[in-house]
PDB file of N, CA and C in Angstrom:
ATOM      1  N   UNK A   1       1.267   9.940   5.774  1.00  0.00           N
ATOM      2  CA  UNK A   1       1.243   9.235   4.518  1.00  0.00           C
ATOM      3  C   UNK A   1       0.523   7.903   4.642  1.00  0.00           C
ATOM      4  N   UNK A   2       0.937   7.178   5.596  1.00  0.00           N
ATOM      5  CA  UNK A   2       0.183   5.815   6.136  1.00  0.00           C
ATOM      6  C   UNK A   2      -0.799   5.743   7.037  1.00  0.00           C
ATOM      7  N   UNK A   3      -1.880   5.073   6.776  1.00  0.00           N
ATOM      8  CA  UNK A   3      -2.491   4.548   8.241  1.00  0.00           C
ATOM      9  C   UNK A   3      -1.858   4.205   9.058  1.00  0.00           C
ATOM     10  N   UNK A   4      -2.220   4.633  10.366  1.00  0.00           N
ATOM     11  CA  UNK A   4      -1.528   3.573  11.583  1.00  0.00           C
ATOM     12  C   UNK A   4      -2.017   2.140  11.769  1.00  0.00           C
ATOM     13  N   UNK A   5      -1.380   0.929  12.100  1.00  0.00           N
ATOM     14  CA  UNK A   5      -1.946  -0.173  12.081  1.00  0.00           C
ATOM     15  C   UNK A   5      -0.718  -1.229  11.776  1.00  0.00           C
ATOM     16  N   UNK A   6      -1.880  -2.613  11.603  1.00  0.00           N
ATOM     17  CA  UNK A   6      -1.021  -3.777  10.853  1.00  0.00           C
ATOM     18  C   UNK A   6      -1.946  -4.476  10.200  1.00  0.00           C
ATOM     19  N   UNK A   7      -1.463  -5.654   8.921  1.00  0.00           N
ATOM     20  CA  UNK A   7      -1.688  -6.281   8.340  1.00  0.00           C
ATOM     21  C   UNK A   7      -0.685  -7.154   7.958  1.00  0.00           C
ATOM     22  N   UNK A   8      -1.379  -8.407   7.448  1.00  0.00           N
ATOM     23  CA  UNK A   8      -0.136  -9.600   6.915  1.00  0.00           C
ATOM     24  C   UNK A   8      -0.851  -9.996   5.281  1.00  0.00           C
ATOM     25  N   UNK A   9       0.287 -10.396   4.944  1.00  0.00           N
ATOM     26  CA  UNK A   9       0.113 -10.976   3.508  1.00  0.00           C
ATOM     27  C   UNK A   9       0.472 -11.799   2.947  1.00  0.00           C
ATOM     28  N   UNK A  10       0.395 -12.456   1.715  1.00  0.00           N
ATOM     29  CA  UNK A  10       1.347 -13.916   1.041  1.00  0.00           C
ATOM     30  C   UNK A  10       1.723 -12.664  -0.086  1.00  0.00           C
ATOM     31  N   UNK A  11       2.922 -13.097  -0.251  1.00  0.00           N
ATOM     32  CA  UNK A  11       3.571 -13.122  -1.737  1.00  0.00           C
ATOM     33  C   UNK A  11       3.258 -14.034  -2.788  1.00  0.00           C
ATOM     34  N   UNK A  12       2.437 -13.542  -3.816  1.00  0.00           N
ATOM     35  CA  UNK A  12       1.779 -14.445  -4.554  1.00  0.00           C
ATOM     36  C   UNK A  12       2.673 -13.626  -6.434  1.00  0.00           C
ATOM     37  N   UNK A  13       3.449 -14.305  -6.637  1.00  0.00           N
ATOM     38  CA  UNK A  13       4.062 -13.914  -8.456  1.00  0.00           C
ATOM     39  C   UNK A  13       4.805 -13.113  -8.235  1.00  0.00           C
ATOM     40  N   UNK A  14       5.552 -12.282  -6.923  1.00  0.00           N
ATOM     41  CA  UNK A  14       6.735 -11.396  -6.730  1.00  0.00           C
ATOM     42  C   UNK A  14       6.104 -10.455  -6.032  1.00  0.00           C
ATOM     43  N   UNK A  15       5.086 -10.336  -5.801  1.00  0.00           N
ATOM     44  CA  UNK A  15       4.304  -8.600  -5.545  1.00  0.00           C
ATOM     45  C   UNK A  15       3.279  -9.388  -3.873  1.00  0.00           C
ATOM     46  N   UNK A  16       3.143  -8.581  -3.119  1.00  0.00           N
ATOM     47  CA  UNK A  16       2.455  -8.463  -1.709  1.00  0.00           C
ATOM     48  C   UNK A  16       1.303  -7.747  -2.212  1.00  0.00           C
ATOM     49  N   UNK A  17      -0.130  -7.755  -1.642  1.00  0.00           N
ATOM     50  CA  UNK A  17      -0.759  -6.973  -1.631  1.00  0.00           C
ATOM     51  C   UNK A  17      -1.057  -6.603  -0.673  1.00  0.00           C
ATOM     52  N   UNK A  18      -1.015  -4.596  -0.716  1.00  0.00           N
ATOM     53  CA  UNK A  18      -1.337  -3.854   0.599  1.00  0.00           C
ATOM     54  C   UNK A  18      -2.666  -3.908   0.743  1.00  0.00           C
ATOM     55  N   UNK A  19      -2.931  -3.175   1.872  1.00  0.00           N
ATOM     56  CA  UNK A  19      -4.623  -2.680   1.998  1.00  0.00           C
ATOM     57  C   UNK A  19      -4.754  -1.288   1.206  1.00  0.00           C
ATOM     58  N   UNK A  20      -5.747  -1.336   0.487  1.00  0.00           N
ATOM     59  CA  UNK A  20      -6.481  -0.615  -0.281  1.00  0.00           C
ATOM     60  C   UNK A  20      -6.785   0.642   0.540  1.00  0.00           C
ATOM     61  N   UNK A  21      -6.905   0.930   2.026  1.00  0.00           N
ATOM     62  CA  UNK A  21      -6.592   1.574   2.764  1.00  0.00           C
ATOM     63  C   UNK A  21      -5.741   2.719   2.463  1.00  0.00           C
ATOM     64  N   UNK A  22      -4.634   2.136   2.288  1.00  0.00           N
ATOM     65  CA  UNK A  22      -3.166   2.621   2.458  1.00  0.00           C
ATOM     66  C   UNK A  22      -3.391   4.150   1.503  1.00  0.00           C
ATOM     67  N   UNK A  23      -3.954   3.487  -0.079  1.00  0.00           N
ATOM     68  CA  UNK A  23      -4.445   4.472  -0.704  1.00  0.00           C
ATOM     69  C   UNK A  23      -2.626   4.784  -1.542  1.00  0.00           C
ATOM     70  N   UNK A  24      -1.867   3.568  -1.869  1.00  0.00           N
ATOM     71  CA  UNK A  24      -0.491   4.099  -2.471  1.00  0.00           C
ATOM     72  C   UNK A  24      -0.594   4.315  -3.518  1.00  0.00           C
ATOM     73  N   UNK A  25      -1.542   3.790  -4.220  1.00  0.00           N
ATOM     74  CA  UNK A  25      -0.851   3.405  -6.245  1.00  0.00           C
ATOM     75  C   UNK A  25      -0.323   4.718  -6.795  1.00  0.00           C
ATOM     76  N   UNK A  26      -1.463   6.083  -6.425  1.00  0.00           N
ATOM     77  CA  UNK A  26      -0.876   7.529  -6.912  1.00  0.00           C
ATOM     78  C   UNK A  26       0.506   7.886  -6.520  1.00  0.00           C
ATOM     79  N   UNK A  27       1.152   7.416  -5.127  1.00  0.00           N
ATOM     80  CA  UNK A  27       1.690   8.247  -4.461  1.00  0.00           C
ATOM     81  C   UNK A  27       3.465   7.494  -5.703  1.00  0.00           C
ATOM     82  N   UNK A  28       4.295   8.294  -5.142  1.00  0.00           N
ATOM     83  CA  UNK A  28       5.629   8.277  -6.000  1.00  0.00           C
ATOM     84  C   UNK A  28       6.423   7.503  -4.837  1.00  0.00           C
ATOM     85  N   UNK A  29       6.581   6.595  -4.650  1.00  0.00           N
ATOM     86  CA  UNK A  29       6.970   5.670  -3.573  1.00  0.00           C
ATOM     87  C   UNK A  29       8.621   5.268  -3.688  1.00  0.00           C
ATOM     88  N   UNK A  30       9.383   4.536  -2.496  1.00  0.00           N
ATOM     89  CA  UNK A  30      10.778   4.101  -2.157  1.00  0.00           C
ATOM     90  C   UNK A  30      10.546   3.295  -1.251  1.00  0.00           C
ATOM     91  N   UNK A  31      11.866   2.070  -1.754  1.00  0.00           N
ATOM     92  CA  UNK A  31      11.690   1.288  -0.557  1.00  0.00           C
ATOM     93  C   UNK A  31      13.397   0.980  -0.841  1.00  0.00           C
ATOM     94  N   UNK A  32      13.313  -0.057   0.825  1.00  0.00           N
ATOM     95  CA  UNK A  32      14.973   0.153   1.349  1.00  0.00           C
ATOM     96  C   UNK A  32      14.982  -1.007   2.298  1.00  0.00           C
ATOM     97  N   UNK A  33      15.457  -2.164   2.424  1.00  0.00           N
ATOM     98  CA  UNK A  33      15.656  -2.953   2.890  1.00  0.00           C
ATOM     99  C   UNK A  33      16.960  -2.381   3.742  1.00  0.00           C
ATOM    100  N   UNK A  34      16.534  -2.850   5.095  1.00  0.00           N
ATOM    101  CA  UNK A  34      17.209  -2.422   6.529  1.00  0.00           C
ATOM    102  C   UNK A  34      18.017  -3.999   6.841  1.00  0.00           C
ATOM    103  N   UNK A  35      17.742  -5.371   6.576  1.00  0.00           N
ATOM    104  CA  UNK A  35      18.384  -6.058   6.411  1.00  0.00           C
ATOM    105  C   UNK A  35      18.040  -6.949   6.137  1.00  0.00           C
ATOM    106  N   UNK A  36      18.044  -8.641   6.669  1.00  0.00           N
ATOM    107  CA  UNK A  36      17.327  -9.311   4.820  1.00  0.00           C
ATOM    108  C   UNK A  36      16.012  -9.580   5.202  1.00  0.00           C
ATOM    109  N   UNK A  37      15.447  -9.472   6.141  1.00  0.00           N
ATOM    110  CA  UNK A  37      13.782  -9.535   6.790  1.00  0.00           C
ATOM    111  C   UNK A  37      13.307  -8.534   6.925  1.00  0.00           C
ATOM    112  N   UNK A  38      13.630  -7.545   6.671  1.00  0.00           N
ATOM    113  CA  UNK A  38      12.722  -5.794   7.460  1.00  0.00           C
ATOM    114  C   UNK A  38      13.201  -5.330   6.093  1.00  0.00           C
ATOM    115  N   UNK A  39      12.176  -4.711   5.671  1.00  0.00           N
ATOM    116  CA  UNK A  39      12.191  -3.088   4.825  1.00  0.00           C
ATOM    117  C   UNK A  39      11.011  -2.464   5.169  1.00  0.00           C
ATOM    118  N   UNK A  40      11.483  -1.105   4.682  1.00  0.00           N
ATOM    119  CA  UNK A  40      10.754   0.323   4.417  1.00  0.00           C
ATOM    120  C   UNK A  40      10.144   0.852   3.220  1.00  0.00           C
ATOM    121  N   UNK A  41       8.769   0.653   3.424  1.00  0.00           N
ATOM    122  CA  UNK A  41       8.262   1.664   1.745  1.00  0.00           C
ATOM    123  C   UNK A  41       8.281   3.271   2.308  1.00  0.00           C
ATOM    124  N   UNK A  42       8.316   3.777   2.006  1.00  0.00           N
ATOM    125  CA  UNK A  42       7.832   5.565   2.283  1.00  0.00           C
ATOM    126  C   UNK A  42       8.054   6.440   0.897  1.00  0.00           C
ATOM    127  N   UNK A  43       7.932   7.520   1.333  1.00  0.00           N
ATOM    128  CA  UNK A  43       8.097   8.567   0.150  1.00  0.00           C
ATOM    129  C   UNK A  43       9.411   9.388   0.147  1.00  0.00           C
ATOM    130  N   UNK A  44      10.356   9.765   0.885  1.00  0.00           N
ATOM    131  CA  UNK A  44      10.997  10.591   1.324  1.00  0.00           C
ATOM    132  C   UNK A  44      12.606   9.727   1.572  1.00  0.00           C
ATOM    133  N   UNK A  45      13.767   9.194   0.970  1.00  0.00           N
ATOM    134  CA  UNK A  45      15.031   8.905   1.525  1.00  0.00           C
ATOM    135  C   UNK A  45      15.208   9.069   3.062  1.00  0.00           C
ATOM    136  N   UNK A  46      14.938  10.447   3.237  1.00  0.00           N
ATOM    137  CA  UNK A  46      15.497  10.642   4.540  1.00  0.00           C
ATOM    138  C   UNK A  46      14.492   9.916   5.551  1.00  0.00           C
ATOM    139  N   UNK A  47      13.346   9.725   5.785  1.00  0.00           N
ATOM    140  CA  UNK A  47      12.460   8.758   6.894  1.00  0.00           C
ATOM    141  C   UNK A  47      12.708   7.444   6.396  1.00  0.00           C
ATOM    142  N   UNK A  48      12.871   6.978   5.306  1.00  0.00           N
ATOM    143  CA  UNK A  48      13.165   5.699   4.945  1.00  0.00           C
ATOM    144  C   UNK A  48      14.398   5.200   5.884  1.00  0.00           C
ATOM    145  N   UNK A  49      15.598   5.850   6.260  1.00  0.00           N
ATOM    146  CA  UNK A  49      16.803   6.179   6.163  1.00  0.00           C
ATOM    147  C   UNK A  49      17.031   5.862   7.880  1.00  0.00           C
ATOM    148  N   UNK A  50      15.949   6.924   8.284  1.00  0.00           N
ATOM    149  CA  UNK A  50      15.521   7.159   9.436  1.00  0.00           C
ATOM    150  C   UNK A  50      15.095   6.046   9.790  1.00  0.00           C
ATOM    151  N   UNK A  51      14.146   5.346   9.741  1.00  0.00           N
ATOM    152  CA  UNK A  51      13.172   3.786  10.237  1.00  0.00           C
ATOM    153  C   UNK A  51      14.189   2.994  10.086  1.00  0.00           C
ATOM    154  N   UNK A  52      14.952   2.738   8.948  1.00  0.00           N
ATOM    155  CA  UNK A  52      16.026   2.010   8.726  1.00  0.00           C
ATOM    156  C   UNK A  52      16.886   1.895   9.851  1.00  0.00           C
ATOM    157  N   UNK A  53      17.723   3.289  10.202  1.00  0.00           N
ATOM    158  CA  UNK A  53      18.538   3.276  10.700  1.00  0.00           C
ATOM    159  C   UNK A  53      20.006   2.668   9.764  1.00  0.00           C
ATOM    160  N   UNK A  54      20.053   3.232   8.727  1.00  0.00           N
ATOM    161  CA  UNK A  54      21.422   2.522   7.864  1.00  0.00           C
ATOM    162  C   UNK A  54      21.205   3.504   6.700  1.00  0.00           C
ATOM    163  N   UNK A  55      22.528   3.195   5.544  1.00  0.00           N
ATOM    164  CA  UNK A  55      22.620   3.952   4.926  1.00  0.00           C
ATOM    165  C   UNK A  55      22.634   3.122   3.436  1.00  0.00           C
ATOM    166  N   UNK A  56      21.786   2.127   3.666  1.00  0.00           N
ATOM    167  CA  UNK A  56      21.543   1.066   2.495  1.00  0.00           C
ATOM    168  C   UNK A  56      20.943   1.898   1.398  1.00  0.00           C
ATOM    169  N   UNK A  57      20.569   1.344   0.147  1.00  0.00           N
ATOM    170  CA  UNK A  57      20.466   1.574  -0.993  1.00  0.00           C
ATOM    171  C   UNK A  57      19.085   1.311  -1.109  1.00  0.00           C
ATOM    172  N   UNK A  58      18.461   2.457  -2.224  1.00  0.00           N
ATOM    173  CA  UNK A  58      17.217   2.797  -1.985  1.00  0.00           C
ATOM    174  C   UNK A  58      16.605   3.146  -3.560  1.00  0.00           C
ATOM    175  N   UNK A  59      15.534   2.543  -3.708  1.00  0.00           N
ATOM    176  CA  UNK A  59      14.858   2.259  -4.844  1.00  0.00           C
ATOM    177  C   UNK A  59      13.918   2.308  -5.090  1.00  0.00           C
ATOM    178  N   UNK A  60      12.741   2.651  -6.249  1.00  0.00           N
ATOM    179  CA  UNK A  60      11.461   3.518  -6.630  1.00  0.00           C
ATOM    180  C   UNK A  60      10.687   2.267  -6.687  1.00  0.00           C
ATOM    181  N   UNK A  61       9.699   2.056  -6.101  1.00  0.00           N
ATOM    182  CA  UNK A  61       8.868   0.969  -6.325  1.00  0.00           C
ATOM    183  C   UNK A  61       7.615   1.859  -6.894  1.00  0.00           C
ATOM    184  N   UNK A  62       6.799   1.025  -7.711  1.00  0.00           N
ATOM    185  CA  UNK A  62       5.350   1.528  -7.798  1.00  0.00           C
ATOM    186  C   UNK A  62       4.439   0.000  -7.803  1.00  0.00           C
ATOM    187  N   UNK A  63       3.691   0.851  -7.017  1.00  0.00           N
ATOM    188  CA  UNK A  63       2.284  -0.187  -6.798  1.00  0.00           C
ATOM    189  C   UNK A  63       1.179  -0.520  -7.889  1.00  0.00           C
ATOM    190  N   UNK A  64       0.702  -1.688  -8.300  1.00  0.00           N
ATOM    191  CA  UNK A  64       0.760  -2.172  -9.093  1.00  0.00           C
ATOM    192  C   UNK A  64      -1.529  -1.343  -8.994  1.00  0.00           C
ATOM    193  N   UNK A  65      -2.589  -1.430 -10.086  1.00  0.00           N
ATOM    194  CA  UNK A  65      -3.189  -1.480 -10.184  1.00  0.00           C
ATOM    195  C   UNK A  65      -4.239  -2.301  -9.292  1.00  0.00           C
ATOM    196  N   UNK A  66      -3.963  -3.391  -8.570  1.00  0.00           N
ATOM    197  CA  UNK A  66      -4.550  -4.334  -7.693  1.00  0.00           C
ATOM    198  C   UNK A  66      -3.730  -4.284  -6.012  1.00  0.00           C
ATOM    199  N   UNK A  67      -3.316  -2.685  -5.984  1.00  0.00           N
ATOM    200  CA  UNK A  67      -2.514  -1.918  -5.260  1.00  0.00           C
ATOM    201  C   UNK A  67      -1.527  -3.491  -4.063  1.00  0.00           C
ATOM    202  N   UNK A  68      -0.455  -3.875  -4.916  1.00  0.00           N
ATOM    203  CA  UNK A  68       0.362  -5.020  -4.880  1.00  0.00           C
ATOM    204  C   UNK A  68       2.035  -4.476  -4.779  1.00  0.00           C
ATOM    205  N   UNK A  69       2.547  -4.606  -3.591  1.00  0.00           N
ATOM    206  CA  UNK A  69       4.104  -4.172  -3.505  1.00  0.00           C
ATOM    207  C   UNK A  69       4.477  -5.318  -4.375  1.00  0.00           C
ATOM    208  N   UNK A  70       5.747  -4.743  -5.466  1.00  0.00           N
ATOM    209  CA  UNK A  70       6.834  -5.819  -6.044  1.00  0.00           C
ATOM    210  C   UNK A  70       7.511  -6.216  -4.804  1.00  0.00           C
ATOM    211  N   UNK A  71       7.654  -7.480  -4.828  1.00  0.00           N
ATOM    212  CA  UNK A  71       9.209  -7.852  -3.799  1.00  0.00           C
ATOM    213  C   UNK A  71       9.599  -9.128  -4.200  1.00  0.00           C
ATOM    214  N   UNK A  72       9.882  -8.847  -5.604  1.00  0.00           N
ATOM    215  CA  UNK A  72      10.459  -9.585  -6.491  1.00  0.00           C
ATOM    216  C   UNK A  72      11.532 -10.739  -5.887  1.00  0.00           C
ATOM    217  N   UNK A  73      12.253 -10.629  -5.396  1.00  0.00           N
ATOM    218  CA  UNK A  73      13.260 -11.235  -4.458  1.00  0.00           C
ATOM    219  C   UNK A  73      12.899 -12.227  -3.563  1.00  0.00           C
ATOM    220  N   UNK A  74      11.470 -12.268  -3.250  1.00  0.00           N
ATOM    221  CA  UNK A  74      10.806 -13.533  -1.831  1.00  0.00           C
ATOM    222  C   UNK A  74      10.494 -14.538  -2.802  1.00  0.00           C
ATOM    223  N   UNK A  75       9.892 -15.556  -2.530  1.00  0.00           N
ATOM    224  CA  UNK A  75       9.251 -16.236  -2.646  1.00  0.00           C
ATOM    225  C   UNK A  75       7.706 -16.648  -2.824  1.00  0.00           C
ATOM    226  N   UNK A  76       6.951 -17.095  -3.427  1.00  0.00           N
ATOM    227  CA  UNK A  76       6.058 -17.067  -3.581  1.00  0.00           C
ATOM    228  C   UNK A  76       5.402 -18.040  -2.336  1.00  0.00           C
ATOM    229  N   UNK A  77       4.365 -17.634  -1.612  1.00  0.00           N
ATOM    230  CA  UNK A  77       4.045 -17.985  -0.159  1.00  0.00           C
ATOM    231  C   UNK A  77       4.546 -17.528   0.925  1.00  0.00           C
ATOM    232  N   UNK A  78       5.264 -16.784   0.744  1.00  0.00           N
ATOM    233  CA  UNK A  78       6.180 -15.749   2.192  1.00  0.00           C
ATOM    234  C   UNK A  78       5.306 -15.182   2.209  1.00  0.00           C
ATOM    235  N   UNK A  79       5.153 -15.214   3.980  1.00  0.00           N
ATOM    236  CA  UNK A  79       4.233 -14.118   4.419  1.00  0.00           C
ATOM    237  C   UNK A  79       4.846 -13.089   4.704  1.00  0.00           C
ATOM    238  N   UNK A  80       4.033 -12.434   4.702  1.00  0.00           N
ATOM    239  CA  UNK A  80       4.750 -10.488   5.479  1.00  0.00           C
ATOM    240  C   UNK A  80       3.941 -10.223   6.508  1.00  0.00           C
ATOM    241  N   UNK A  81       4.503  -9.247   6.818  1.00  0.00           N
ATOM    242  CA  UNK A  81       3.378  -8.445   8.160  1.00  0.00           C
ATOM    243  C   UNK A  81       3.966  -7.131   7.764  1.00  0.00           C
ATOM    244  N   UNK A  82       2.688  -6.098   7.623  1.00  0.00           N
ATOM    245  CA  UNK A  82       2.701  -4.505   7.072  1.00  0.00           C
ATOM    246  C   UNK A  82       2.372  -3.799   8.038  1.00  0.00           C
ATOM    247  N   UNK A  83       3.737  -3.134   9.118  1.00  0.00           N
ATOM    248  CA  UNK A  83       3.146  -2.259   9.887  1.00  0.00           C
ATOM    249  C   UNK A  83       3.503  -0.696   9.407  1.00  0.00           C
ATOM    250  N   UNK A  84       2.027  -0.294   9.829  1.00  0.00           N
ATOM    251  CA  UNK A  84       2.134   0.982   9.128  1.00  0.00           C
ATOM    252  C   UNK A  84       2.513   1.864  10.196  1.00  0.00           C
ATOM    253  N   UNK A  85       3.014   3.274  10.328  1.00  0.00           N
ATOM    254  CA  UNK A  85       3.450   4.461  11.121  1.00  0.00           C
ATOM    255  C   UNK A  85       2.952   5.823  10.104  1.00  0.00           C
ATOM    256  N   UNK A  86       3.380   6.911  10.302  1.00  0.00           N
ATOM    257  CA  UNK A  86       2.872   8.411   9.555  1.00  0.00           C
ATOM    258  C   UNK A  86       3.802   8.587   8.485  1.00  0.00           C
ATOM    259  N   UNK A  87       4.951   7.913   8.981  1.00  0.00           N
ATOM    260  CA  UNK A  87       5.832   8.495   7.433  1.00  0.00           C
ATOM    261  C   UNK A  87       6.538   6.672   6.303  1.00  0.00           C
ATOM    262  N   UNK A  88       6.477   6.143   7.438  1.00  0.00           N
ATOM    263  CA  UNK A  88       7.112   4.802   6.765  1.00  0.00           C
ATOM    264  C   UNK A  88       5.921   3.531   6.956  1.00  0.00           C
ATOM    265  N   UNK A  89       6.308   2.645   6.409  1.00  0.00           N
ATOM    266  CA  UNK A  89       5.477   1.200   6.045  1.00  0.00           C
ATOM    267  C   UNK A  89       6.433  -0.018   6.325  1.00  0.00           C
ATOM    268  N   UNK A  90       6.320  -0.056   7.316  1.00  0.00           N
ATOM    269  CA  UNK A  90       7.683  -1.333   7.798  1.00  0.00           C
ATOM    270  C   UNK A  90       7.073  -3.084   7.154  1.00  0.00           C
ATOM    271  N   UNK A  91       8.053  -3.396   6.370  1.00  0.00           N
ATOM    272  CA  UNK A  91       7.262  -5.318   5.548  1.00  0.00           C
ATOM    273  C   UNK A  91       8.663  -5.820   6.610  1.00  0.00           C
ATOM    274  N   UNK A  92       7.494  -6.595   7.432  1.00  0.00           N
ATOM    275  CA  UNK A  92       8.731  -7.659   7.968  1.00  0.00           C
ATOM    276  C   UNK A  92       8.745  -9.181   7.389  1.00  0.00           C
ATOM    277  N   UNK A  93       9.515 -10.472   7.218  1.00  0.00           N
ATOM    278  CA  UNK A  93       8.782 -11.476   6.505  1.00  0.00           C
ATOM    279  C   UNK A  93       8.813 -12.351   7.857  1.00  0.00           C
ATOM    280  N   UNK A  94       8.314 -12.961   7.644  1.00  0.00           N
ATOM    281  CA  UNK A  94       7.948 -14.297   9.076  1.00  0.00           C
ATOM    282  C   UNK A  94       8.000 -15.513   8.521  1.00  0.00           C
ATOM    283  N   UNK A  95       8.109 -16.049   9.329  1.00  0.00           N
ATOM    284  CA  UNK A  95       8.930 -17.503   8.873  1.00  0.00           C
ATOM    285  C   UNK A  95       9.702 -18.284   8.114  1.00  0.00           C
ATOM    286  N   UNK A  96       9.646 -19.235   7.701  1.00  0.00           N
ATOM    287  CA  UNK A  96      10.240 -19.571   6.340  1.00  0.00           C
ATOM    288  C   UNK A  96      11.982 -18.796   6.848  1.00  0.00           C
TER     289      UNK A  96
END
């Protein structure tokens, strides 16, 4: 589903922008915060679940036209770092 790799980003108005790469906006997407710095985008509960490792609560995101994760919840200037794997998309935040 993902490239393999990494990338970092700012949170700029609630939303991250991925790499254009990634190729998400079509796809029917979930994400799941593993705890308050690490989440999971993927497609599937169960690999979300899996990367996680927990049985947290899990929710439909869609990627925005300027292919931009919501993460309504940060701050505006939080960086992320987007590492990608085959089934999940790990956003860790750094600093701050």
């Amino acid at each position: 589903m993902f490239l393999v790799g990494e990338a970092e980003s700012v949170v700029r108005g609630g939303k991250a922008a991925l790499p254009s790469e990634y190729r998400l906006r079509k796809k029917k997407l979930l994400f799941m915060w593993k705890d308050e710095r690490t989440g999971y985008l993927g497609e599937t509960r169960g690999a979300l679940r899996f990367a996680a490792g927990t049985e947290g609560p899990v929710t439909d995101v869609e990627i925005d036209s300027e292919n931009r994760l919501p993460l309504k919840t940060l701050k505006d200037g939080q960086r992320v770092r987007l590492s990608g794997c085959v089934s999940t998309l790990e956003v860790s935040l750094i600093g701050r």
